[in-house]
N, C-alpha and C. Protein backbone atom coordinates (compact mmCIF):
# COMPACT_ATOMS: atom_id res chain seq x y z
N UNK A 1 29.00 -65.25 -122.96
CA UNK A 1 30.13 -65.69 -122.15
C UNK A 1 31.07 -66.51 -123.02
N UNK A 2 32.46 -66.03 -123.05
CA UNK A 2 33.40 -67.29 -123.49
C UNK A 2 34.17 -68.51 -123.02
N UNK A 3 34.11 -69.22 -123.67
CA UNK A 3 34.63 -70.68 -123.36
C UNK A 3 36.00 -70.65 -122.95
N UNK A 4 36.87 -69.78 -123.20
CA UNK A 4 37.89 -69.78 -123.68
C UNK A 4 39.07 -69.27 -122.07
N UNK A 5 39.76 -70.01 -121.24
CA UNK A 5 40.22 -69.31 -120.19
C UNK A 5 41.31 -68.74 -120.72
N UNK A 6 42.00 -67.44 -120.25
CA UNK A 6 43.42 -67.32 -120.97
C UNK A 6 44.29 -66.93 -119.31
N UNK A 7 43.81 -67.54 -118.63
CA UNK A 7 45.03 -67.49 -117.46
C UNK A 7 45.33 -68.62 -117.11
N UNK A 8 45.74 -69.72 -118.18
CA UNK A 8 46.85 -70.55 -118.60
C UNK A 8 47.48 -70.33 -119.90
N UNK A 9 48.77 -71.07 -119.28
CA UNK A 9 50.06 -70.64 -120.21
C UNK A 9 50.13 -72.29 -121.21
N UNK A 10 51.00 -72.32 -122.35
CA UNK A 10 51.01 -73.88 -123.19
C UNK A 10 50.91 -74.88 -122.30
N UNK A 11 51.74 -74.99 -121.15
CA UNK A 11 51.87 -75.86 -120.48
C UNK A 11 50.36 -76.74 -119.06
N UNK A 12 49.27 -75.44 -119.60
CA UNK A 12 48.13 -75.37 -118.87
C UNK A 12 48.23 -75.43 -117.41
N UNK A 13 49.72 -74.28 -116.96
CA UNK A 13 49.80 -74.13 -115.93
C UNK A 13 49.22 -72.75 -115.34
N UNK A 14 48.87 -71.93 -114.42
CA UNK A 14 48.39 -70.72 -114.33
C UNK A 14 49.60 -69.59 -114.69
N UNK A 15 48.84 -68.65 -115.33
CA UNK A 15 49.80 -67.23 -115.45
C UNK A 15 48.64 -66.06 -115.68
N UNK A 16 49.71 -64.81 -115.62
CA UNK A 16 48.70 -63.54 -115.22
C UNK A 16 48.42 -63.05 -116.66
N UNK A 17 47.45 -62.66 -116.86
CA UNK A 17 47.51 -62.40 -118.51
C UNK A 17 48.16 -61.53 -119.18
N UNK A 18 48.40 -61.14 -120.20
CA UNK A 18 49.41 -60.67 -120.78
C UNK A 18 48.22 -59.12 -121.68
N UNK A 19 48.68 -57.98 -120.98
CA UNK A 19 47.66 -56.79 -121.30
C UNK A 19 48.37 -56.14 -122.02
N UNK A 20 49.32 -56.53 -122.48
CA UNK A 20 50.22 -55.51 -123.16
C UNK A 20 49.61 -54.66 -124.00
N UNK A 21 49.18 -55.25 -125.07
CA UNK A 21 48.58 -54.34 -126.17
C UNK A 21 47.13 -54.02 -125.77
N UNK A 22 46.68 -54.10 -124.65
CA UNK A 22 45.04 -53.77 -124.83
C UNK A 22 45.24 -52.07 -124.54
N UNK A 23 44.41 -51.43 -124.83
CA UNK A 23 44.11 -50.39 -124.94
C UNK A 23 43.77 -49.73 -123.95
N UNK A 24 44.11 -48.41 -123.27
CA UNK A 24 44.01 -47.57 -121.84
C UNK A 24 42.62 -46.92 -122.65
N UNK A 25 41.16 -47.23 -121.13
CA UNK A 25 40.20 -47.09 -120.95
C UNK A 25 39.95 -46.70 -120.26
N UNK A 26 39.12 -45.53 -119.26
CA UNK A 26 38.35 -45.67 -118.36
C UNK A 26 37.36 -46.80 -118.25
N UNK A 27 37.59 -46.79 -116.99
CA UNK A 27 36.84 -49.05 -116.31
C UNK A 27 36.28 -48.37 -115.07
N UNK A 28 35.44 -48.62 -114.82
CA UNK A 28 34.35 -48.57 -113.27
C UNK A 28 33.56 -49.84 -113.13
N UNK A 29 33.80 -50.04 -112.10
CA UNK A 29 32.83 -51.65 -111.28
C UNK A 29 32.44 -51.56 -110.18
N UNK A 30 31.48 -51.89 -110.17
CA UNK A 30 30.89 -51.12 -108.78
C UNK A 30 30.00 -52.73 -108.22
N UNK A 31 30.44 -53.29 -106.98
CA UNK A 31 30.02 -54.12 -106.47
C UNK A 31 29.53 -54.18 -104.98
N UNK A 32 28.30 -55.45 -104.81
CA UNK A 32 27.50 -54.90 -103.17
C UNK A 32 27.67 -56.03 -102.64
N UNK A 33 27.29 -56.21 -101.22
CA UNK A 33 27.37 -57.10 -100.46
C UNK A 33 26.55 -56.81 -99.01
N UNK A 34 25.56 -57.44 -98.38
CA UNK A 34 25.59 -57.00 -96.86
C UNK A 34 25.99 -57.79 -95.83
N UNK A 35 25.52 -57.70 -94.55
CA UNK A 35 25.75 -57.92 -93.59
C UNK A 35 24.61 -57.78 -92.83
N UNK A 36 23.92 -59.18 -92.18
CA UNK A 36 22.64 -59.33 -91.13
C UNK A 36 23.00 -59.48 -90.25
N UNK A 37 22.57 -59.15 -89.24
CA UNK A 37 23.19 -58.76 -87.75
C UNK A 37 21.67 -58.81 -86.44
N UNK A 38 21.71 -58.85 -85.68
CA UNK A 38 20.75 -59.18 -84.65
C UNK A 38 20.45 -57.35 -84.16
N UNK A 39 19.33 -56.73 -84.46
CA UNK A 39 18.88 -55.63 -84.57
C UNK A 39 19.52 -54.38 -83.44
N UNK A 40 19.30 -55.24 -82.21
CA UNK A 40 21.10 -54.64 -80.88
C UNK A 40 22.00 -54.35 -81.55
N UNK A 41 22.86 -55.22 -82.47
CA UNK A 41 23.99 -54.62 -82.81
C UNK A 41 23.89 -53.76 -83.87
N UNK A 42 22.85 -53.53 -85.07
CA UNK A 42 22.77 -52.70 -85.90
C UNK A 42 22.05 -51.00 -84.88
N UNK A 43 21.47 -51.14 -83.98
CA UNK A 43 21.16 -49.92 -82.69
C UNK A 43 22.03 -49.59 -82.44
N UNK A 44 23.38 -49.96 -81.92
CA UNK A 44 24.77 -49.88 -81.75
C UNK A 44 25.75 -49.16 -82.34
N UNK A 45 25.31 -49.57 -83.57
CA UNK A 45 26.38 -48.70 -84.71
C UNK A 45 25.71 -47.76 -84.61
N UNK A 46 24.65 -47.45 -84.93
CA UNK A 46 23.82 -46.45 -85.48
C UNK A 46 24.06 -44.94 -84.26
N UNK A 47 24.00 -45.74 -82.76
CA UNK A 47 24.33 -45.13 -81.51
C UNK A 47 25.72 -44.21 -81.96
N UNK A 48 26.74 -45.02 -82.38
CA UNK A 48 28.40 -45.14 -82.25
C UNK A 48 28.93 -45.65 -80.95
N UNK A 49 28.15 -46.59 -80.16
CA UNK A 49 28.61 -46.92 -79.09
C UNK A 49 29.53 -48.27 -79.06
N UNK A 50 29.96 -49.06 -79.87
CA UNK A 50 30.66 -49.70 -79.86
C UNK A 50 31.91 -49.55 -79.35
N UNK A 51 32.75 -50.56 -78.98
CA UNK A 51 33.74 -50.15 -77.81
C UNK A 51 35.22 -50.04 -78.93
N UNK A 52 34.94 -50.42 -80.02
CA UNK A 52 36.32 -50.42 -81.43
C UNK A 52 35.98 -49.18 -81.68
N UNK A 53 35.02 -48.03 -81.69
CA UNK A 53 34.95 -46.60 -82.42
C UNK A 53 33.83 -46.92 -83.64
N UNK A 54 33.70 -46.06 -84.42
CA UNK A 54 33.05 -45.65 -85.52
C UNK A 54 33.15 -47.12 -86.51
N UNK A 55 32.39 -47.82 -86.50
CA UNK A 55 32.23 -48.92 -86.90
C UNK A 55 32.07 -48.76 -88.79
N UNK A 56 31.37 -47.75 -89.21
CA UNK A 56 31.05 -47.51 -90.47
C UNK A 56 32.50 -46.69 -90.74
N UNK A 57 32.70 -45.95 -90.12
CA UNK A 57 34.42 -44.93 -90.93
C UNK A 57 35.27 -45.87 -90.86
N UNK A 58 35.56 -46.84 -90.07
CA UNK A 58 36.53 -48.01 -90.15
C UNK A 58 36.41 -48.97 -90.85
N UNK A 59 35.30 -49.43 -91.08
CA UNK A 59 35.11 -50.75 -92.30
C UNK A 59 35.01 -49.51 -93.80
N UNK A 60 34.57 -48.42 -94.15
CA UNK A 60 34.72 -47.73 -95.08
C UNK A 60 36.47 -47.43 -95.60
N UNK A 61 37.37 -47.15 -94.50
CA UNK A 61 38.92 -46.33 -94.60
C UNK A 61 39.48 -48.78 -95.21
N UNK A 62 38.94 -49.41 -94.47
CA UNK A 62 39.21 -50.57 -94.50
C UNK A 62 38.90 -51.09 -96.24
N UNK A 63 38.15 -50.61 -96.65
CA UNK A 63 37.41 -51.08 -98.01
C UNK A 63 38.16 -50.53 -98.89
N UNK A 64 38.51 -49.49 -98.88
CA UNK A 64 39.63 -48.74 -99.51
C UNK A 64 41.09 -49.20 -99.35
N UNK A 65 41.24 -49.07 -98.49
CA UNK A 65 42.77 -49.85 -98.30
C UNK A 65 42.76 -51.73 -99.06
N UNK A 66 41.53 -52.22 -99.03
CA UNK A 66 42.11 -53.33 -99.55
C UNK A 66 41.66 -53.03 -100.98
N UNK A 67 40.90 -52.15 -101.62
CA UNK A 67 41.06 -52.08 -102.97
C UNK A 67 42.56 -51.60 -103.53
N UNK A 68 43.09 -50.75 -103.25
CA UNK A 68 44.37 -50.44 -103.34
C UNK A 68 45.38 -51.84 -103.33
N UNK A 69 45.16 -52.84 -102.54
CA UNK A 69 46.29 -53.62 -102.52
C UNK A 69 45.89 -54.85 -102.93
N UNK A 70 44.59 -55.09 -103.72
CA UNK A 70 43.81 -56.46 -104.68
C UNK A 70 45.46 -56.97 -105.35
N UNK A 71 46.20 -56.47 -105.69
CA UNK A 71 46.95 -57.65 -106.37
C UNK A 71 48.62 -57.92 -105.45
N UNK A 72 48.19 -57.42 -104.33
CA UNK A 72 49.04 -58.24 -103.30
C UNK A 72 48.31 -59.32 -102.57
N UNK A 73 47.29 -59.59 -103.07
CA UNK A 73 46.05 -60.56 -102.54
C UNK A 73 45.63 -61.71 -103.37
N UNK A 74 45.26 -61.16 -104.84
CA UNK A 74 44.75 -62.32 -105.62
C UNK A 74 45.66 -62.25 -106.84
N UNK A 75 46.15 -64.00 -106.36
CA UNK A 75 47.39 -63.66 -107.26
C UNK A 75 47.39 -63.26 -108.80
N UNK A 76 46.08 -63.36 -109.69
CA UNK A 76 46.61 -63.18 -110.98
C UNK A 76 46.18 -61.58 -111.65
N UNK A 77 45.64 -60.94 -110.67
CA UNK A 77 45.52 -59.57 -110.68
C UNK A 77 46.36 -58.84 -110.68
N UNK A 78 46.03 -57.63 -111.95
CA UNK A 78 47.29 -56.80 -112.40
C UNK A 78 46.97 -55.65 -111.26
N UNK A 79 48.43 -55.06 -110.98
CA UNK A 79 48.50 -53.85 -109.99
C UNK A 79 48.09 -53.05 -110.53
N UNK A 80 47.00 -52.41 -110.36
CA UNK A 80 46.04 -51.37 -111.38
C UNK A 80 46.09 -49.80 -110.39
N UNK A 81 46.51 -48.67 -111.23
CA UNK A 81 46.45 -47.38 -110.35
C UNK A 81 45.02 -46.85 -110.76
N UNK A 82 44.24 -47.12 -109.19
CA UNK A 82 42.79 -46.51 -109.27
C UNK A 82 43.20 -45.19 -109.25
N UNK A 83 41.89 -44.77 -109.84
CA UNK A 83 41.72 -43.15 -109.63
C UNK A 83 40.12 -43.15 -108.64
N UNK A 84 40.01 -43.98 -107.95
CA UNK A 84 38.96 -43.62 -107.37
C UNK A 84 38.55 -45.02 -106.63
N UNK A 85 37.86 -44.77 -105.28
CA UNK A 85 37.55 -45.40 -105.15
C UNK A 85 36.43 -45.57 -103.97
N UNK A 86 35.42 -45.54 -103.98
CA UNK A 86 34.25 -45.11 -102.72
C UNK A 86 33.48 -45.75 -102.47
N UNK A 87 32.72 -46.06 -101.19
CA UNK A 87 32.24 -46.78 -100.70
C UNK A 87 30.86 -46.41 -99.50
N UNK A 88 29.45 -46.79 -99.76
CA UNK A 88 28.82 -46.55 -99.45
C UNK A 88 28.48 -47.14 -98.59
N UNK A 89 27.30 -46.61 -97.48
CA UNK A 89 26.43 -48.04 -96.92
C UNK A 89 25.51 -46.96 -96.47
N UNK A 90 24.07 -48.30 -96.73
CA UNK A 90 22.49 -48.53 -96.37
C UNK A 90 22.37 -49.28 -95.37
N UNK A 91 21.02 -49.04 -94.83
CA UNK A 91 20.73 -50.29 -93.92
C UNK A 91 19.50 -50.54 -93.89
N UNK A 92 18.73 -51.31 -93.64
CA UNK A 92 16.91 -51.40 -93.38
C UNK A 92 16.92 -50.51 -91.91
N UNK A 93 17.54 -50.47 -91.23
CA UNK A 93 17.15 -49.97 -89.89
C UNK A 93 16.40 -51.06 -89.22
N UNK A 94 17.01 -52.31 -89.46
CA UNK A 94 16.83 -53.76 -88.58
C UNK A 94 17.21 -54.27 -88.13
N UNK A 95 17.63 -55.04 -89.80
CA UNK A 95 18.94 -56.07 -89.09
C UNK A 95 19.94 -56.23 -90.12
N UNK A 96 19.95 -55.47 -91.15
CA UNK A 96 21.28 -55.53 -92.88
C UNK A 96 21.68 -54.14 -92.67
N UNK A 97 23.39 -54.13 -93.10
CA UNK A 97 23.70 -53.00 -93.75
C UNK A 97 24.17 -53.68 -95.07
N UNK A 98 24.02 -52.91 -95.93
CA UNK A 98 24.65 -53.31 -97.76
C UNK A 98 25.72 -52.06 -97.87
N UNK A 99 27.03 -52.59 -98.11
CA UNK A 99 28.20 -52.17 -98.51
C UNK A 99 27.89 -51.97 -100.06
N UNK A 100 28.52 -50.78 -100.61
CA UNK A 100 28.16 -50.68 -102.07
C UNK A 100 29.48 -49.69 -102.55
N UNK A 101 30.76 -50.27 -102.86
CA UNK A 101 31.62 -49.56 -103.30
C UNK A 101 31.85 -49.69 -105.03
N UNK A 102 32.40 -48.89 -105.69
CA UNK A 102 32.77 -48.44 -106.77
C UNK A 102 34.11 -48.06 -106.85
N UNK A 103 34.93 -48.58 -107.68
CA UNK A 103 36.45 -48.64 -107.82
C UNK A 103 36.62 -48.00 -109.93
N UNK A 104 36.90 -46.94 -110.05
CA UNK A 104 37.85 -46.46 -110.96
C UNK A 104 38.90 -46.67 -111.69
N UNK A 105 39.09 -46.90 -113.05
CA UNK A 105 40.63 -46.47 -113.13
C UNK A 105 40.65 -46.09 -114.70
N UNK A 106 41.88 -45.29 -115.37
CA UNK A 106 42.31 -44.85 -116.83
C UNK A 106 43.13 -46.41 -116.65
N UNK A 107 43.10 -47.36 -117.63
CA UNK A 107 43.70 -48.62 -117.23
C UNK A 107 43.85 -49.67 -118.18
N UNK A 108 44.18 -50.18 -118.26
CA UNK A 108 44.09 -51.32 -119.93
C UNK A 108 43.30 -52.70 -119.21
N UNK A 109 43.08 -53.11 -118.05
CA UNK A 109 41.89 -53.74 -117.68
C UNK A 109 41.40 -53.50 -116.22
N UNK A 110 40.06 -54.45 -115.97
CA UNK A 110 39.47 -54.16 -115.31
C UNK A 110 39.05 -53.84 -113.83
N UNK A 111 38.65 -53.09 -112.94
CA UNK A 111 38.73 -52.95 -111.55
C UNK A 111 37.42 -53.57 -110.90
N UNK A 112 36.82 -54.84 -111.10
CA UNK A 112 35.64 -55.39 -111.01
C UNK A 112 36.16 -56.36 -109.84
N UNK A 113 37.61 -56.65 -109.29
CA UNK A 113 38.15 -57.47 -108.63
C UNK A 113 38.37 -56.52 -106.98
N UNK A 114 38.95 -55.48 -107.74
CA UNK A 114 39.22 -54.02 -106.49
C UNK A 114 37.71 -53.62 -106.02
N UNK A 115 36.58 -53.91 -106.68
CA UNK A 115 35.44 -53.27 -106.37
C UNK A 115 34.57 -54.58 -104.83
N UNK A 116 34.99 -55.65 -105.90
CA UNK A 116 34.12 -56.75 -105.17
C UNK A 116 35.41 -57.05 -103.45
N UNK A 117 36.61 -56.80 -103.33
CA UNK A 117 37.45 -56.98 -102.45
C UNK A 117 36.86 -55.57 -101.46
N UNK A 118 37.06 -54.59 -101.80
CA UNK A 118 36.45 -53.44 -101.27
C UNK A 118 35.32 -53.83 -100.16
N UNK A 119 33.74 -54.30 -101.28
CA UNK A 119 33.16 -54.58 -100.00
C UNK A 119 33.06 -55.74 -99.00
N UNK A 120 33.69 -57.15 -99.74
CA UNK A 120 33.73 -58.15 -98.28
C UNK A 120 34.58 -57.18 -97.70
N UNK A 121 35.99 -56.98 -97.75
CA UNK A 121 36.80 -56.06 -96.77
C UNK A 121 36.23 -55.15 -95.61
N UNK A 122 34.93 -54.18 -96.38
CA UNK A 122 34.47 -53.21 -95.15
C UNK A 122 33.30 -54.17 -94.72
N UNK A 123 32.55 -55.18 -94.98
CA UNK A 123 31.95 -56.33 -94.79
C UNK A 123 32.37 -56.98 -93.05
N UNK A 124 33.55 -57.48 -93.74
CA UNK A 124 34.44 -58.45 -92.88
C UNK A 124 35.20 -57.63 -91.67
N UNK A 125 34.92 -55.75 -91.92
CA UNK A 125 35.36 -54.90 -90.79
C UNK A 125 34.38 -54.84 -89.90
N UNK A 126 33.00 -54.65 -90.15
CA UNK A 126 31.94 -54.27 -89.62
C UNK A 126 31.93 -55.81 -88.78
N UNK A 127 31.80 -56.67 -88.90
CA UNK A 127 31.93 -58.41 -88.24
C UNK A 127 33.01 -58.17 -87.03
N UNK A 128 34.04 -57.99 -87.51
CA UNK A 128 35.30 -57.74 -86.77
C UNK A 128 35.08 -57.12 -85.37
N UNK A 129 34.58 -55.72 -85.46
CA UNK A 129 34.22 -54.67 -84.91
C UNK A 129 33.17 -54.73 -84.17
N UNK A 130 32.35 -55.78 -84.59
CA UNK A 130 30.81 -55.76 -83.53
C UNK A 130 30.92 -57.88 -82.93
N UNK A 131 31.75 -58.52 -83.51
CA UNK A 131 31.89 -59.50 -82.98
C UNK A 131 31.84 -59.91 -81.14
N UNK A 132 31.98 -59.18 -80.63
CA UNK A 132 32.10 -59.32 -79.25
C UNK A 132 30.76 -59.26 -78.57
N UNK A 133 29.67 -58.48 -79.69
CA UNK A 133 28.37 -59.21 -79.11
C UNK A 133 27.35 -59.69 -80.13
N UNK A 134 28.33 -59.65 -81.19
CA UNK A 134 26.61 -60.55 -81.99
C UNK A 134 27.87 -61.33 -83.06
N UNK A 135 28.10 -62.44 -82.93
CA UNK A 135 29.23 -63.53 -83.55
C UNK A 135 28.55 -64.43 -84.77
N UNK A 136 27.02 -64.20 -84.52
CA UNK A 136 26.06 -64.88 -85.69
C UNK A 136 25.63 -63.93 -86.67
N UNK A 137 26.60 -63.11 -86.56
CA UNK A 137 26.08 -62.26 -87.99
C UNK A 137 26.80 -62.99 -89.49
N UNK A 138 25.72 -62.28 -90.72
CA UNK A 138 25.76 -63.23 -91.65
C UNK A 138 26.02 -62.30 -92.83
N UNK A 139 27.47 -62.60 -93.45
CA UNK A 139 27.60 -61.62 -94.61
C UNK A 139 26.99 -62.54 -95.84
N UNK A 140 26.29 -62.11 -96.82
CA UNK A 140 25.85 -62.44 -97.97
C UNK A 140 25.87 -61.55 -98.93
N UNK A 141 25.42 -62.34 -100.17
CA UNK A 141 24.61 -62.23 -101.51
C UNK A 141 26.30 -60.89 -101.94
N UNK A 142 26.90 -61.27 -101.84
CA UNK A 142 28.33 -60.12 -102.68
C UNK A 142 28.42 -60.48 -104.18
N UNK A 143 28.14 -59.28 -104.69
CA UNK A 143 28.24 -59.66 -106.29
C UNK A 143 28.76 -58.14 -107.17
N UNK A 144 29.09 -58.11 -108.19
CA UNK A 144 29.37 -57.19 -109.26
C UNK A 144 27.89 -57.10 -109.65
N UNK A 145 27.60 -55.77 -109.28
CA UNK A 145 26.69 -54.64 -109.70
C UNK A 145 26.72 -54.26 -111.60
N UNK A 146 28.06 -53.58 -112.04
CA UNK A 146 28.08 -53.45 -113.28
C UNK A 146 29.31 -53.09 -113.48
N UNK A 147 29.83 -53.03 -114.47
CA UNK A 147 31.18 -52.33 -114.85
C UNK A 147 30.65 -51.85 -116.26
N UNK A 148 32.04 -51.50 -116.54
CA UNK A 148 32.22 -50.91 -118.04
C UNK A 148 33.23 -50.44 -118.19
N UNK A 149 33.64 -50.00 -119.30
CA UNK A 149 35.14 -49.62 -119.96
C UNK A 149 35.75 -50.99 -120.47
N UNK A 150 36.11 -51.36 -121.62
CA UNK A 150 37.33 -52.41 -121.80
C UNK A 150 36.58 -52.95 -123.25
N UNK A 151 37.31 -53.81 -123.59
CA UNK A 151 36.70 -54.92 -125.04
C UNK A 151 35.58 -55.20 -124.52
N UNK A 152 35.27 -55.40 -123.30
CA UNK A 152 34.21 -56.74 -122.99
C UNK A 152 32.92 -56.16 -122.89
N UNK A 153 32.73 -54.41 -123.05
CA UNK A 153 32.08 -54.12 -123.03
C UNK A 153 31.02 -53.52 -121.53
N UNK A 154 29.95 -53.34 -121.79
CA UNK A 154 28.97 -52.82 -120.18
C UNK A 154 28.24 -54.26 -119.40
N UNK A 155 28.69 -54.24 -118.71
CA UNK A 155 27.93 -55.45 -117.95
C UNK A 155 26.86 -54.89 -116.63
N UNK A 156 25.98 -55.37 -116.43
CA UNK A 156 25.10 -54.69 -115.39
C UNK A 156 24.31 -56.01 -115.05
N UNK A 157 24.59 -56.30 -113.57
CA UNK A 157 23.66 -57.83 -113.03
C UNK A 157 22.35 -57.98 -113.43
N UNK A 158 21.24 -56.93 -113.30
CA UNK A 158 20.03 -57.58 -113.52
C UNK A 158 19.99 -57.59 -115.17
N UNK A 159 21.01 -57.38 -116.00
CA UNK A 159 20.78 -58.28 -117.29
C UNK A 159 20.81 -59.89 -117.45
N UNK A 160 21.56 -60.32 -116.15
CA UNK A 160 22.18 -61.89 -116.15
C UNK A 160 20.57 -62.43 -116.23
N UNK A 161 20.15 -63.36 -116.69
CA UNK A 161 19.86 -64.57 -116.60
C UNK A 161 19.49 -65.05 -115.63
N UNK A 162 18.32 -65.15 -114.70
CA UNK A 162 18.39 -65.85 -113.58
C UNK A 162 18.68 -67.06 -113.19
N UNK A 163 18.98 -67.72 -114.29
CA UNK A 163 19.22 -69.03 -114.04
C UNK A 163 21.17 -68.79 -113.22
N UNK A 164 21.93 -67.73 -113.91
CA UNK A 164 23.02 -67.99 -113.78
C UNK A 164 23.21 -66.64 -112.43
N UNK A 165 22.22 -66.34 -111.98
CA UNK A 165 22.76 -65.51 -110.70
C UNK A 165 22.74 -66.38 -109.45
């Protein structure tokens, strides 16, 4: 890991970094997250009886749409044209579903920001959508899975360190 932040400018005020010269790569990041829920409302989805519709095609079309628009969101993120971008989900058949999307791009940096927005987004749809009968549901543990493409090289979580996960 480096010491070194470069999204400050001389004045050690914030700015967006400057990619000019880095080099067009294919970049993939693929990040997870779930959602615990009281076992009724995961029966529910599974039914499609919820009274919002298709609870999984709507937090999925939702996960996508906010990867697409990560840098109308966080401000120091470059507007990056994905070439891809998809989104899965698991569940125990209890009480978790795990969101698991993957974001693309030919790009001079990285889509590890579009990946991890993706799934709180279809996360924070699925909550939305089943809120009216289970309000104690609990999104957790959202993290970057792995990327690759760029200077910085392949990153993949269960290399980290447990001390630093």
């Amino acid at each position: 890991m480096t010491d070194s932040l470069t999204h400050f400018n001389d004045q050690d005020r914030a700015k967006m970094v400057d990619v000019t010269e880095k080099k067009v790569t294919a970049r993939l990041a693929t990040a997870t997250g779930s959602i615990r829920m009281q076992k009724a409302t995961l029966d529910r989805i599974h039914a499609g009886t919820m009274k919002k519709g298709d609870v999984l095609a709507v937090a999925q079309v939702a996960g996508i749409m906010a990867a697409k628009k990560t840098s109308e969101l966080i401000p120091m993120c470059h507007l990056i044209p994905l070439t891809g971008i998809d989104i899965h989900f698991e569940d125990n058949g209890l009480d978790t579903i795990t969101a698991t999307a993957t974001a693309k791009t030919k790009h001079v940096t990285g889509v590890e920001i579009e990946a991890l927005l993706a799934v709180q987004t279809a996360l924070l749809t699925i909550y939305d959508m089943c809120k009216a009968i289970d309000r104690g549901m609990v999104i957790n543990d959202v993290h970057l899975v792995e990327k690759s493409g760029g200077k910085s090289g392949h990153f993949h979580f269960q290399d980290v360190p447990e001390a630093d996960q």
